[in-house]
Each structure stands twice: as C-alpha cells, then as structure tokens.
N, C-alpha and C. Protein backbone atom coordinates (compact mmCIF):
# COMPACT_ATOMS: atom_id res chain seq x y z
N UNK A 1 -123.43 -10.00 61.55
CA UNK A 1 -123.60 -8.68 60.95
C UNK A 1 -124.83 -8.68 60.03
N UNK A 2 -124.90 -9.69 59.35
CA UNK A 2 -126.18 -10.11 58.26
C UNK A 2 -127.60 -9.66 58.97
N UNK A 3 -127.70 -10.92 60.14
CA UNK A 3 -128.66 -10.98 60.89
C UNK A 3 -129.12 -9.86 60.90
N UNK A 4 -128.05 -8.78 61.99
CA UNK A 4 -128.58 -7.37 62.42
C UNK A 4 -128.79 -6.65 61.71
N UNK A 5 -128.15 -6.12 60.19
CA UNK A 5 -128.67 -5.37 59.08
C UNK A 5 -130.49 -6.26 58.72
N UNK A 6 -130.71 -7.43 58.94
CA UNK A 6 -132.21 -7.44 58.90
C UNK A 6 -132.55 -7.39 59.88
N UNK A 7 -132.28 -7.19 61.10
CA UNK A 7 -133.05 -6.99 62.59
C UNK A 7 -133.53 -5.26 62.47
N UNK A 8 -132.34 -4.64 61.93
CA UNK A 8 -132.28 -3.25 62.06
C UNK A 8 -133.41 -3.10 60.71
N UNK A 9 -133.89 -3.19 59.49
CA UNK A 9 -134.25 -3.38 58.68
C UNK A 9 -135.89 -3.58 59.11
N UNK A 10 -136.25 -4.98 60.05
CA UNK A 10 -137.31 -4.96 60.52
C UNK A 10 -138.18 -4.24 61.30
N UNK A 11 -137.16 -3.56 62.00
CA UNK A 11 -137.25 -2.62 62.96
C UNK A 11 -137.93 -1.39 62.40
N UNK A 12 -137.07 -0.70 60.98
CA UNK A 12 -137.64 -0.02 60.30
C UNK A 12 -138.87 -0.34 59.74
N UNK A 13 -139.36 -1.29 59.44
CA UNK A 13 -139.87 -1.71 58.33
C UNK A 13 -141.31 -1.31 59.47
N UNK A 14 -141.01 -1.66 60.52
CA UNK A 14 -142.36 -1.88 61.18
C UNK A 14 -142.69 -0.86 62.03
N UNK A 15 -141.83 0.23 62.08
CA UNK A 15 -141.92 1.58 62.77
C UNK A 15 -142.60 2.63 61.59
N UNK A 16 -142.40 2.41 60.30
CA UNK A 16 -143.22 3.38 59.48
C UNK A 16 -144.38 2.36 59.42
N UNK A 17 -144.90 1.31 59.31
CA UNK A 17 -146.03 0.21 59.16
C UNK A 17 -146.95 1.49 60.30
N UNK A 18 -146.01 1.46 61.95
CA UNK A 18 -147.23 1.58 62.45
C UNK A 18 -147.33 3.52 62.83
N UNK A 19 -146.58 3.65 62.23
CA UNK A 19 -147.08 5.32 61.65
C UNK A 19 -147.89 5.70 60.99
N UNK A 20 -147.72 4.63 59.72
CA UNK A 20 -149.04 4.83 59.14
C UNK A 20 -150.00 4.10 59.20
N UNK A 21 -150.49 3.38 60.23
CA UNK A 21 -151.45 2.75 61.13
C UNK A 21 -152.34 3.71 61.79
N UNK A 22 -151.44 4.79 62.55
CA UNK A 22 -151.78 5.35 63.13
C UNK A 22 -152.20 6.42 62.51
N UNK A 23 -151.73 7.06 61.61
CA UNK A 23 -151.89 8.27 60.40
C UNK A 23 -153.71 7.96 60.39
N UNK A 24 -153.48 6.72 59.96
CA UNK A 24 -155.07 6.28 59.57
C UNK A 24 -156.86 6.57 59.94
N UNK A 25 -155.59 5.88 61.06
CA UNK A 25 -156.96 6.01 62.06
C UNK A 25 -156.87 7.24 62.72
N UNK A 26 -156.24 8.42 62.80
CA UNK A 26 -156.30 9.27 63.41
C UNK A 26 -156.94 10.36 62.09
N UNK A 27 -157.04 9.99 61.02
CA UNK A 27 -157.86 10.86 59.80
C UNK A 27 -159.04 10.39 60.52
N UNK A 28 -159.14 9.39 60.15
CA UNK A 28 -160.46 8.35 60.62
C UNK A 28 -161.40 9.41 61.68
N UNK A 29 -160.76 9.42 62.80
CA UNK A 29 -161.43 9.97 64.60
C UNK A 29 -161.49 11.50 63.91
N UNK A 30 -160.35 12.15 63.47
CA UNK A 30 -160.32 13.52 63.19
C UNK A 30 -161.66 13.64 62.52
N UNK A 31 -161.86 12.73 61.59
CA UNK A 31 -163.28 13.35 60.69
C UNK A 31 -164.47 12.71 61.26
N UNK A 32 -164.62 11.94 62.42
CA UNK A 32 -166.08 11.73 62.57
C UNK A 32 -166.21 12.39 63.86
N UNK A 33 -165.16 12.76 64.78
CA UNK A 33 -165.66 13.36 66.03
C UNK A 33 -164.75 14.87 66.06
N UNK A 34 -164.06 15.45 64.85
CA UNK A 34 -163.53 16.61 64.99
C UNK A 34 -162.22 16.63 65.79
N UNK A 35 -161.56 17.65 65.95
CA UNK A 35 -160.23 17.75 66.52
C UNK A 35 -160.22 17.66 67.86
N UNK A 36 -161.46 18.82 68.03
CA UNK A 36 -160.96 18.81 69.97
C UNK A 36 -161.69 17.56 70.42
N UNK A 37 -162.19 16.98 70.13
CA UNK A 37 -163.28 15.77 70.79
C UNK A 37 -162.21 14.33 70.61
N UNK A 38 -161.69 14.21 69.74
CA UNK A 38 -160.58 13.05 69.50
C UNK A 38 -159.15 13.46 71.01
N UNK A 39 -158.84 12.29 71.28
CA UNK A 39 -157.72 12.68 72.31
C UNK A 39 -156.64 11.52 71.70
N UNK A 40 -155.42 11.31 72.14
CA UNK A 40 -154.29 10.79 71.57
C UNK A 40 -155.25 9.33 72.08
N UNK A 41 -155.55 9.00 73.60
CA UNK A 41 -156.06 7.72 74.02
C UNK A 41 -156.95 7.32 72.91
N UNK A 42 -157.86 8.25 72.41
CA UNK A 42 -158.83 7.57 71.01
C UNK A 42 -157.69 6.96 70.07
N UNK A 43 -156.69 7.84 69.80
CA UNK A 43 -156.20 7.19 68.54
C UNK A 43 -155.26 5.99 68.71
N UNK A 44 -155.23 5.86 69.96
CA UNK A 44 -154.63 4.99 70.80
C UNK A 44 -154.84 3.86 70.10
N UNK A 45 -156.12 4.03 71.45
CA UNK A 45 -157.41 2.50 71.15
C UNK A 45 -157.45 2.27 69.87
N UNK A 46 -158.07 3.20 68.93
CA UNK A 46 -158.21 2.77 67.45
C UNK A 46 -157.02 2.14 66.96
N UNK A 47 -155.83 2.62 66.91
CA UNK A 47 -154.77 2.45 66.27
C UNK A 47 -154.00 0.75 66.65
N UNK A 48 -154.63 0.57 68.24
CA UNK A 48 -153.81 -0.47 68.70
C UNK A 48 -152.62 0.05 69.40
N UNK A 49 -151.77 1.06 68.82
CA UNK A 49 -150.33 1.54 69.46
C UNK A 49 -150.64 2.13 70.64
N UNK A 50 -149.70 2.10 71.57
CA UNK A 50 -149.77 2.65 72.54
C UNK A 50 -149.69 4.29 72.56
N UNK A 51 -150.30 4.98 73.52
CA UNK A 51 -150.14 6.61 73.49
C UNK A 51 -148.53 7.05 73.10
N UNK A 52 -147.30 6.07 73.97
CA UNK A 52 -145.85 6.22 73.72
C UNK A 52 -145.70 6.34 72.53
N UNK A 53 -145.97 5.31 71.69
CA UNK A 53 -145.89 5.11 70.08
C UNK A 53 -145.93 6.27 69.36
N UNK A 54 -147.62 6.58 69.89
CA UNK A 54 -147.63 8.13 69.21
C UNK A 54 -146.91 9.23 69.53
N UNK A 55 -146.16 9.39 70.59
CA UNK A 55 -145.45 10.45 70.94
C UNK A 55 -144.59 10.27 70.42
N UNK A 56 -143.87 9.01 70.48
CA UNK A 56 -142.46 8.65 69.67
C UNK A 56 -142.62 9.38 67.99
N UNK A 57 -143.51 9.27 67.41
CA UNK A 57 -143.81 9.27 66.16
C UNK A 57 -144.29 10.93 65.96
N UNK A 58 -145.00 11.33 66.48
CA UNK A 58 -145.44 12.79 66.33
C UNK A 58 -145.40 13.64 67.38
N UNK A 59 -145.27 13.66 68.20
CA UNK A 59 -144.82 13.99 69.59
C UNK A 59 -146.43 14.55 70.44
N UNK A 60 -147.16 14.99 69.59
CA UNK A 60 -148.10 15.54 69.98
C UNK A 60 -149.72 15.23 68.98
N UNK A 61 -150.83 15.19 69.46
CA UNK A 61 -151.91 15.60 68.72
C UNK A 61 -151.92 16.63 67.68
N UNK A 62 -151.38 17.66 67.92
CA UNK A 62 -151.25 18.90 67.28
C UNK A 62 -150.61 18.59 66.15
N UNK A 63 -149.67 18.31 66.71
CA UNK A 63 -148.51 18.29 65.30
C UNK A 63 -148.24 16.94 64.14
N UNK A 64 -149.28 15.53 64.82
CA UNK A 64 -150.02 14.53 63.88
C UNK A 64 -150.99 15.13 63.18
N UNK A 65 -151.69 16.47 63.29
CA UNK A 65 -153.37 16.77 62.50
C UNK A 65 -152.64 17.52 61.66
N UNK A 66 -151.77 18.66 62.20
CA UNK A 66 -150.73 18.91 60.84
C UNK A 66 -150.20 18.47 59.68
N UNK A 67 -149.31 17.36 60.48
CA UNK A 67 -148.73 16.40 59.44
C UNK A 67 -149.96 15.71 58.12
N UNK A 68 -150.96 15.43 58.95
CA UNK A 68 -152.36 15.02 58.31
C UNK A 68 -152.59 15.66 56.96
N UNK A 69 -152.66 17.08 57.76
CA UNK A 69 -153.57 17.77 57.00
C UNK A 69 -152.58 18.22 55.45
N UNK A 70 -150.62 18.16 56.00
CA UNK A 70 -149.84 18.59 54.94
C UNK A 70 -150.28 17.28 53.69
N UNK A 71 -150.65 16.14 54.34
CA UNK A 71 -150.33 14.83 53.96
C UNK A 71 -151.82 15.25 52.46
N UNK A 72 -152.63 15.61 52.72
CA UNK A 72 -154.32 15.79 52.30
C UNK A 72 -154.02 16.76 51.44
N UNK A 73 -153.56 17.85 51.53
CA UNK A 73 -153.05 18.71 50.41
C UNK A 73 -152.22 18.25 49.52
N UNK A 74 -151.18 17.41 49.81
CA UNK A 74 -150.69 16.67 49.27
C UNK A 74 -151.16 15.87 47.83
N UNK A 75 -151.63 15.22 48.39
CA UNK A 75 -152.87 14.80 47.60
C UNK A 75 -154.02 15.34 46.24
N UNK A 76 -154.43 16.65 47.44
CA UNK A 76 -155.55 17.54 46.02
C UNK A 76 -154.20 18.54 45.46
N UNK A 77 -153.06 18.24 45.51
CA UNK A 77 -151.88 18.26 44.74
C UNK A 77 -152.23 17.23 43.47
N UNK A 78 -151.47 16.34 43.79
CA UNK A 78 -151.31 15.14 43.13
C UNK A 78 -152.42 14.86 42.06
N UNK A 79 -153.25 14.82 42.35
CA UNK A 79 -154.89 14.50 41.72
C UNK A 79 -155.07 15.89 40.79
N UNK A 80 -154.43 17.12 40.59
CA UNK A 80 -154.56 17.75 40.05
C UNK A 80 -153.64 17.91 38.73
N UNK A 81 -152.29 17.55 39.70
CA UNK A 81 -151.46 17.07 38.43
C UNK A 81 -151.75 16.34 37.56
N UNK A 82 -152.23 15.15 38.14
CA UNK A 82 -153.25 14.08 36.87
C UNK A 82 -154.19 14.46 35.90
N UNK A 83 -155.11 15.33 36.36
CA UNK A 83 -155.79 16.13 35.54
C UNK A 83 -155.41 17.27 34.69
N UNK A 84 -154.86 17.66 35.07
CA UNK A 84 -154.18 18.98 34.40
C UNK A 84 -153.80 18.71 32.77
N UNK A 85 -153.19 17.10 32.85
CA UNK A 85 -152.50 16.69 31.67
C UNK A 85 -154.05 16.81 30.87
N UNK A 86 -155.01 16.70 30.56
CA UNK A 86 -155.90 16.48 30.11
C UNK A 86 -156.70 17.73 29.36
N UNK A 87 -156.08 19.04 29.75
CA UNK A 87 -156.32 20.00 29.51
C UNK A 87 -155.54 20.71 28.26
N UNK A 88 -155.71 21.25 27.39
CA UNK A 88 -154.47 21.78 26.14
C UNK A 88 -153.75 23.11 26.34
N UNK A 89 -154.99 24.20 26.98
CA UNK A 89 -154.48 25.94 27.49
C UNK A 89 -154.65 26.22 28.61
N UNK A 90 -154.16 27.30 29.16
CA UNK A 90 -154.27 27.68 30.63
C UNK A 90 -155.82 27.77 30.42
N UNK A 91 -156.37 28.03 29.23
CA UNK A 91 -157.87 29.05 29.52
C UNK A 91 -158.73 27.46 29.80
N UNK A 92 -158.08 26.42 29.39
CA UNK A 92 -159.33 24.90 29.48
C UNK A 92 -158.23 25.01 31.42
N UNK A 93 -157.16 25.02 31.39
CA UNK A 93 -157.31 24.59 33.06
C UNK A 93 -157.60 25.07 33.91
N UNK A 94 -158.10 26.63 33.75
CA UNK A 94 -158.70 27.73 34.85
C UNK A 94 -159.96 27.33 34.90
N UNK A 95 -160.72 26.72 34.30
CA UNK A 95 -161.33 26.41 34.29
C UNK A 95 -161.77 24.89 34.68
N UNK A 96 -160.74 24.32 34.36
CA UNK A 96 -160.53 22.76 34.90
C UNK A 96 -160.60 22.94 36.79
N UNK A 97 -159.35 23.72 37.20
CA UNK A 97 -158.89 24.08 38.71
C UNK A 97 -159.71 24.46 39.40
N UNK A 98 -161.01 24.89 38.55
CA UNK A 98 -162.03 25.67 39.23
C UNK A 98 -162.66 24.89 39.70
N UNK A 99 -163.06 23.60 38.95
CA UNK A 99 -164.22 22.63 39.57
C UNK A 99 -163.10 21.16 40.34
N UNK A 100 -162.09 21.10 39.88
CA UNK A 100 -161.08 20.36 40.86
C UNK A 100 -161.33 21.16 42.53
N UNK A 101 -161.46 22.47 42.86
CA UNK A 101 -161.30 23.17 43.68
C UNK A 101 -162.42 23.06 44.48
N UNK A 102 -163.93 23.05 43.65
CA UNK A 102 -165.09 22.56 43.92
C UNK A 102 -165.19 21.25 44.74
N UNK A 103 -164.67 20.23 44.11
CA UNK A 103 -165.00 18.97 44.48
C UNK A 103 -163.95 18.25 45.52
N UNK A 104 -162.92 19.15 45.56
CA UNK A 104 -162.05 19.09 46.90
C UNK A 104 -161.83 19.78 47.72
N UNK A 105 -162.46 20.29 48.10
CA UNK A 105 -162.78 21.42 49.14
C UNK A 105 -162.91 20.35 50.24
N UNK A 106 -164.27 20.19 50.31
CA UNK A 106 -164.77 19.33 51.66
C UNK A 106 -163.82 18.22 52.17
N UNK A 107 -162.97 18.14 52.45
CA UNK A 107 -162.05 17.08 52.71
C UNK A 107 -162.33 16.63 54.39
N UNK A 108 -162.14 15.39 54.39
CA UNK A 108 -162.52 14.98 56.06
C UNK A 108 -162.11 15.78 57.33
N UNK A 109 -160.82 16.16 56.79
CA UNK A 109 -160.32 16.81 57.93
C UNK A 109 -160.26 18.63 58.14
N UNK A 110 -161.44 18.90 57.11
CA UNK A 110 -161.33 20.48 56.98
C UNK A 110 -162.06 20.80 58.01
N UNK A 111 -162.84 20.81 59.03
CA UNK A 111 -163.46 20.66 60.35
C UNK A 111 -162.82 20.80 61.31
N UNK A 112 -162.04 19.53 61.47
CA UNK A 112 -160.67 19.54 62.29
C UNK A 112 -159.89 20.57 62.47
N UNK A 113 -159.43 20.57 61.04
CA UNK A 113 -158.43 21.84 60.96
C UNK A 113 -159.55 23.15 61.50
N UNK A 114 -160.05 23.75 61.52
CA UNK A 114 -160.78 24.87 61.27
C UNK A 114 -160.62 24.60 62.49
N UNK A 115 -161.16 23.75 63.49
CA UNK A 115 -161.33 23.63 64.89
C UNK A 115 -159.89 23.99 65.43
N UNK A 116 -158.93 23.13 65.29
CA UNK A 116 -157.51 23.69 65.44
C UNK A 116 -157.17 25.18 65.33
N UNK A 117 -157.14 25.45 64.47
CA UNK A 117 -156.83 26.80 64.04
C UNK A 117 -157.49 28.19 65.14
N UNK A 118 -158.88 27.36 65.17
CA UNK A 118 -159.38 28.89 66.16
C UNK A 118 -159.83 28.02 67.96
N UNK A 119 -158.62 27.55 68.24
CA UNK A 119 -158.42 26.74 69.35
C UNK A 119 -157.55 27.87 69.83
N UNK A 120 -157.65 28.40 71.12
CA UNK A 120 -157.01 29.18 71.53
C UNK A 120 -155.65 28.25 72.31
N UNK A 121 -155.80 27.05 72.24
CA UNK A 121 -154.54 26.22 73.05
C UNK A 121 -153.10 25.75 71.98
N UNK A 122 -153.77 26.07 70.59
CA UNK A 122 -153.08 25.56 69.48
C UNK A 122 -151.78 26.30 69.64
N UNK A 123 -150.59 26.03 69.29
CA UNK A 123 -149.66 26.80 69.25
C UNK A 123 -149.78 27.63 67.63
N UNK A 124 -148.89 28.92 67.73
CA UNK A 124 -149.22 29.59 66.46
C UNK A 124 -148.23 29.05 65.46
N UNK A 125 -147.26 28.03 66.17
CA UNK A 125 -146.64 27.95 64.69
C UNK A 125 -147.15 26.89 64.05
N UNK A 126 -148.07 25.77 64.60
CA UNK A 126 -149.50 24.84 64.12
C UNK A 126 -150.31 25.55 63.25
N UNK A 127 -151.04 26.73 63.89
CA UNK A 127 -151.70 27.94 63.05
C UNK A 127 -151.29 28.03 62.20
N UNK A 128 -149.94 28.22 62.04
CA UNK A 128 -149.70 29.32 61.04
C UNK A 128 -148.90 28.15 59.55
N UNK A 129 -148.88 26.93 60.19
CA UNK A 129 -148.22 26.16 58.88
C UNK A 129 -149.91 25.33 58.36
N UNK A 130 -150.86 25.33 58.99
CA UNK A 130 -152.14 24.99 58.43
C UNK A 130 -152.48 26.25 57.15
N UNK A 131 -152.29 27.93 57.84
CA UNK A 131 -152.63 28.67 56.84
C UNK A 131 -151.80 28.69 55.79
N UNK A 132 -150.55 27.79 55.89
CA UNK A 132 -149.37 28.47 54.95
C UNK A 132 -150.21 27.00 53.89
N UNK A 133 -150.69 25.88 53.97
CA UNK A 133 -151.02 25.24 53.17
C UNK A 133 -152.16 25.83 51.97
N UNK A 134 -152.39 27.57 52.52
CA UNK A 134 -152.96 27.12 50.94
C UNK A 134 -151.80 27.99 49.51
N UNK A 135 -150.98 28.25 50.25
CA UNK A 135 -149.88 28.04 49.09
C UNK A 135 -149.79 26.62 48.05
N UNK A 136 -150.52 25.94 48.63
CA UNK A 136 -150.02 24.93 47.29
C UNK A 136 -151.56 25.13 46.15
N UNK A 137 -152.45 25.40 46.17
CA UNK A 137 -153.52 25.55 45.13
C UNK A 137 -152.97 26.77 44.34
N UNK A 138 -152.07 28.59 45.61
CA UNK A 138 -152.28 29.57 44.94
C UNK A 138 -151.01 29.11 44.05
N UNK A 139 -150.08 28.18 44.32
CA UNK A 139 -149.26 27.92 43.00
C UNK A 139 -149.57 27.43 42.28
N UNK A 140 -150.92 26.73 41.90
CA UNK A 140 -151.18 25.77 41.26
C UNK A 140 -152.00 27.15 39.70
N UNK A 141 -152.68 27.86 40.60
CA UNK A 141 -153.17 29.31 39.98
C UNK A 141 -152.71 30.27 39.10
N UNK A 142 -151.21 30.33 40.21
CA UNK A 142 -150.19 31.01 39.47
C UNK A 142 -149.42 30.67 38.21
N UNK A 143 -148.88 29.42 38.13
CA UNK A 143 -148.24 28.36 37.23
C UNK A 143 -149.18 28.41 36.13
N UNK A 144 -150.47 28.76 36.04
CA UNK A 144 -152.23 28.46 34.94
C UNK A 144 -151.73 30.29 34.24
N UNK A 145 -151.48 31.05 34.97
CA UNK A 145 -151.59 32.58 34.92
C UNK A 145 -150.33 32.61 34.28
N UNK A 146 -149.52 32.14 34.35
CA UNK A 146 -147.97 32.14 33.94
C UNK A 146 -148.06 31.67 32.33
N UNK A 147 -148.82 30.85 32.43
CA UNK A 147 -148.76 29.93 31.36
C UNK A 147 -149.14 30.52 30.30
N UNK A 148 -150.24 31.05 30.60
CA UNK A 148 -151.38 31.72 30.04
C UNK A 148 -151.25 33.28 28.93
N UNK A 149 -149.80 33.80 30.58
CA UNK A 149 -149.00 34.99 29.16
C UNK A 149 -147.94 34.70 28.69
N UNK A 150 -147.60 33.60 28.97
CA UNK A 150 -146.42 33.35 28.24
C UNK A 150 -146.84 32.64 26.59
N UNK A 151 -147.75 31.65 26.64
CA UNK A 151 -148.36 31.46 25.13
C UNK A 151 -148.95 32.71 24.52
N UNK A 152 -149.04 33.62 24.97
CA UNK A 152 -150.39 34.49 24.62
C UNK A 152 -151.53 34.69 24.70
N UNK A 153 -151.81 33.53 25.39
CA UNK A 153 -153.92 34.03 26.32
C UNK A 153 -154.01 34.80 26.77
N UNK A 154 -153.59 35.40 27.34
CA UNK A 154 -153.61 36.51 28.40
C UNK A 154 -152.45 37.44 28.15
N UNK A 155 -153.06 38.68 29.00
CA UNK A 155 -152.41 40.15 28.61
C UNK A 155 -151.15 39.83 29.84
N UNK A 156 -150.44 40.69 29.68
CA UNK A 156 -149.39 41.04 30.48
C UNK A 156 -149.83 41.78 31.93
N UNK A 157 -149.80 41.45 33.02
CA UNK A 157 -150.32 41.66 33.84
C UNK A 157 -149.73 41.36 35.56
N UNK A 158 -150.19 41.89 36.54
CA UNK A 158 -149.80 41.33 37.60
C UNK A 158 -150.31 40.07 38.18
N UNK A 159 -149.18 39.25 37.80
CA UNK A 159 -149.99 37.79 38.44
C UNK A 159 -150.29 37.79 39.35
N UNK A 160 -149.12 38.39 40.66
CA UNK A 160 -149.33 38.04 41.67
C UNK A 160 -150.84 38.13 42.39
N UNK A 161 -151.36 39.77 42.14
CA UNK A 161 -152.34 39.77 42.17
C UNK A 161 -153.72 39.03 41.66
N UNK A 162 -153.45 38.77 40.37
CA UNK A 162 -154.41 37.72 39.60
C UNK A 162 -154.70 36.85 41.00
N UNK A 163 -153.23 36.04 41.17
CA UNK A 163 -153.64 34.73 42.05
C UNK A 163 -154.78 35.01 43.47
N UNK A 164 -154.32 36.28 43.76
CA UNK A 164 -154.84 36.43 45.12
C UNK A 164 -155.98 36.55 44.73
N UNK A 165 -156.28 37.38 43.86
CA UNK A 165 -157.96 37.82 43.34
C UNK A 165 -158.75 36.29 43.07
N UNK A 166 -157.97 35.58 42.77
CA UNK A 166 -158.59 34.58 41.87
C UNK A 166 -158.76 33.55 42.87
N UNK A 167 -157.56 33.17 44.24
CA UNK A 167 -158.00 32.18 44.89
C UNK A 167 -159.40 32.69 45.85
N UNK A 168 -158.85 33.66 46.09
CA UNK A 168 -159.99 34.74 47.26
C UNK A 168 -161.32 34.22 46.88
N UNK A 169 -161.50 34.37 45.02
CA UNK A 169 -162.80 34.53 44.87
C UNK A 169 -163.53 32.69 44.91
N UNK A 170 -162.60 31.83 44.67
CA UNK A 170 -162.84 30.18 44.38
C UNK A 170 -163.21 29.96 46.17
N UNK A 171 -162.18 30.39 46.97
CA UNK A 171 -162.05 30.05 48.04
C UNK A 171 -163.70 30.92 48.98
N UNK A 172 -164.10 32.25 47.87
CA UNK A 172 -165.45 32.03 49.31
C UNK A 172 -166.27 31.41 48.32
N UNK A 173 -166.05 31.25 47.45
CA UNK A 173 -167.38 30.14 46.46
C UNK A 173 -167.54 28.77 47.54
N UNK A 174 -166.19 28.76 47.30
CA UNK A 174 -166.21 27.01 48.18
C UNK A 174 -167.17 27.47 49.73
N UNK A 175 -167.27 28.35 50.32
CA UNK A 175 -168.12 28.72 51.55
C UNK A 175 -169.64 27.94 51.36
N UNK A 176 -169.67 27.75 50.15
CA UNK A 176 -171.43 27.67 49.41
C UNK A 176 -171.77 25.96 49.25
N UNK A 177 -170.30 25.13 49.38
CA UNK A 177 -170.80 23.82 49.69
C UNK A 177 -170.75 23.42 50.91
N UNK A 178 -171.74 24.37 52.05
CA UNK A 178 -172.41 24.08 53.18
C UNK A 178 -173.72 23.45 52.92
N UNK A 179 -174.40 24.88 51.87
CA UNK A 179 -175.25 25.35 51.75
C UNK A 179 -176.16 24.55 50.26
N UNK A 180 -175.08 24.50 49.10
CA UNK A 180 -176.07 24.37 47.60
C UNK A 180 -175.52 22.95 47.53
N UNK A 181 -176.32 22.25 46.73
CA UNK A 181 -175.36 21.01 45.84
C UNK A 181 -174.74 21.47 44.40
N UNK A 182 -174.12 20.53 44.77
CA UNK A 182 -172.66 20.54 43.59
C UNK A 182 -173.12 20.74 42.57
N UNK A 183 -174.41 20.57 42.17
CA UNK A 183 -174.94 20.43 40.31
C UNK A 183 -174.93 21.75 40.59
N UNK A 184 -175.26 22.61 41.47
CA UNK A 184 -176.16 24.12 41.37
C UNK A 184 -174.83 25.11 41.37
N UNK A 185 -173.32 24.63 42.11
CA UNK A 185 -172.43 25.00 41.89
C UNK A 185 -171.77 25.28 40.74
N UNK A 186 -171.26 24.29 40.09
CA UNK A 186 -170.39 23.99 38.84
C UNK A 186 -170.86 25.23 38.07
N UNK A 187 -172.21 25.42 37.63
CA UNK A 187 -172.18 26.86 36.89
C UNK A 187 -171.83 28.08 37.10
N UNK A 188 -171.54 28.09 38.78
CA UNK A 188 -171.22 29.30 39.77
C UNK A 188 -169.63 29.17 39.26
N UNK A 189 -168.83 28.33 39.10
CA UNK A 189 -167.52 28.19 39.97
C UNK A 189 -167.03 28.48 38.01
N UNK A 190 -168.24 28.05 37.01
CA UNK A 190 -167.40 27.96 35.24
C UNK A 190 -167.90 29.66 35.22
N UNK A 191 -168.82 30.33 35.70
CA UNK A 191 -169.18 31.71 35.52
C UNK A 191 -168.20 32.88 35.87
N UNK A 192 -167.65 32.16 37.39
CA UNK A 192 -166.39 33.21 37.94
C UNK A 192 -165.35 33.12 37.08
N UNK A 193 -164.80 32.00 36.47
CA UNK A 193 -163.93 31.68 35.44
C UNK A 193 -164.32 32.70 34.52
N UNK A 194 -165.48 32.58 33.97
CA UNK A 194 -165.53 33.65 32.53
C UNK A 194 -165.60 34.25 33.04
N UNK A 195 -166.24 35.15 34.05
CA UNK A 195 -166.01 36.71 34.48
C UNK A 195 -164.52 37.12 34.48
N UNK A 196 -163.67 36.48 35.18
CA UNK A 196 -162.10 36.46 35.65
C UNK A 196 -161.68 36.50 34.10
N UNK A 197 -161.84 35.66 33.27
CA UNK A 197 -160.91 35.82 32.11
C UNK A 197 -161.28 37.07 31.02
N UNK A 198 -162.87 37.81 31.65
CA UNK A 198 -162.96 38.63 30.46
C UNK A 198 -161.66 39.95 30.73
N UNK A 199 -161.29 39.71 31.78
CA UNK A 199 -160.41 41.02 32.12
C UNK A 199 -159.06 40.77 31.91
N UNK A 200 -158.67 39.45 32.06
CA UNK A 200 -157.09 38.74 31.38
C UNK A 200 -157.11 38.08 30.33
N UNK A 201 -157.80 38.35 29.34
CA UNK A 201 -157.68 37.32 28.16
C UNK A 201 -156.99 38.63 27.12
N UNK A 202 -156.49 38.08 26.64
CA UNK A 202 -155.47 39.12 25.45
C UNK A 202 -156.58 39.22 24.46
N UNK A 203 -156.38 40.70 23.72
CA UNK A 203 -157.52 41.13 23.04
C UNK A 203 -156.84 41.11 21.38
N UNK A 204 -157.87 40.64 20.87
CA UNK A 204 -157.47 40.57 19.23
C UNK A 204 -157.23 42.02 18.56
C-alpha cells in the first residue's frame, strides 16, 4: 500500500513537472513565431513530450494559449499587488497603475493572443475568455476609485464608469508602445492621470 501511495505520488509529481515543461516552451514558440505559425508538433519537439501529452494536458493549442495567457495576467496581477503596497493614497496608485500598465503591456504573448482572437478558426468561447481577461486590471482601477471615495480623495461619483473611462483611455495609450519609447511615454501615461483626477478629486 506504501509503495503505491508513492508510485501514485510520482506519477503526480511528474505529470504537473511536464505540464509545466510544456507551459514553457509553448510561451517560448508563442512569442517568437506567433500563434498561428507555432503547431502542437513545435511544442512537441521543443517540449520533448509527445503531441498525446499535450492533448492529455490541454486538449488543444487553443485552449494551452488561453490557459497561457490566464497564467500572464496572472502575474501583471501579482507584480502589482507588490507594488501597490508602496503607495500611501489611491491618488499615488492611479498613478502608480498607470506606469505598471505602461511597462506591462507588451507581454510575449500579446501577438499571439491578438492573432488568436481575430483567427476566424478560434472558437468564440477562446475569444471571448481572452477578452474577459481584461477584467483583472479594470478591478485593479476600480478597487484605486473605491478607495479613493471612501477616504475622501475623490467626489462621489460613478465608478463604474470612471473604470471604463479610465481603462479605455490607459489601454489606447498603451497602442503608442509600437511606436514611442518608454522615456517619451511615462509623461503621457502621469498627464492622463492628472487630467483624469482634475474631474474626480474632491474639492476643498
């Protein structure tokens, strides 16, 4: 019985090992040759696992760049939480979120995704849980806006809207790191901030 609770144990141990083996290297292919150009056989070869492996594990291409991409948000989650502590008022983290938002934008697999998304073979419920990821920044927005009238920075107001206004406007800024470098940004991305707060900041 011993034995097999560590047979069964190993078994596990080495079925998430090569998930996230494969996780890896399939960020890896996703960001140097894009979505449609990578095939499961690439992540194959790279990975070592067999194509089975990967089906066993994600069943599909589609629904590994997903998982990916939930995995990457995840992340400019996480990394924000860290920062955040560092901040004292909503008015220092709207301003903080702004250039966090800046400098994580470009992520390896934002290409990919984009390619996915306007892939006419993609299924829509792939589509549609890539678009639902940017719910996690507009909460991150909202929670700053919340904060903000509940101490008293800010007037009483419709958040909901705030958020939309506010990611809308970060989100086509971010359009501009095709185009400018980051030094020429940061004053763009602290300017929309003060524009945005001259209209929600509570008045003396």
């Amino acid at each position: 019985m011993f034995e097999r609770s560590i047979s069964l144990s190993k078994r596990r141990y080495d079925s998430e090992q090569a998930k996230m083996e494969i996780m890896k290297e399939a960020t890896f292919l996703f960001a140097q040759k894009g979505y449609n150009q990578t095939s499961v056989a690439d992540i194959s070869k790279a990975s070592g696992y067999s194509k089975g492996h990967i089906y066993y594990h994600f069943q599909n291409k589609e629904k590994l760049f997903v998982l990916l991409a939930k995995t990457s948000m995840q992340d400019w989650h996480k990394k924000w939480i860290k920062k955040e502590t560092s901040y004292t008022s909503a008015t220092e983290k709207l301003y903080g979120i702004a250039i966090h938002v800046l400098y994580n934008y470009q992520t390896p697999l934002l290409k990919s995704g984009q390619e996915l998304a306007s892939n006419p073979n993609s299924s829509i419920e792939s589509v549609k849980q890539l678009y639902n990821l940017a719910i996690v920044p507009m909460s991150s927005y909202r929670a700053i806006l919340q904060e903000g009238i509940g101490n008293g920075e800010f007037e009483e107001g419709n958040v909901e809207e705030w958020t939309v206004l506010l990611g809308t406007w970060l989100g086509g800024l971010c359009q501009l790191t095709n185009t400018l470098e980051y030094s020429k940004l940061e004053p763009l991305f602290n300017q929309a901030i003060t524009m945005f707060l001259k209209s929600i900041q509570k008045r003396g």
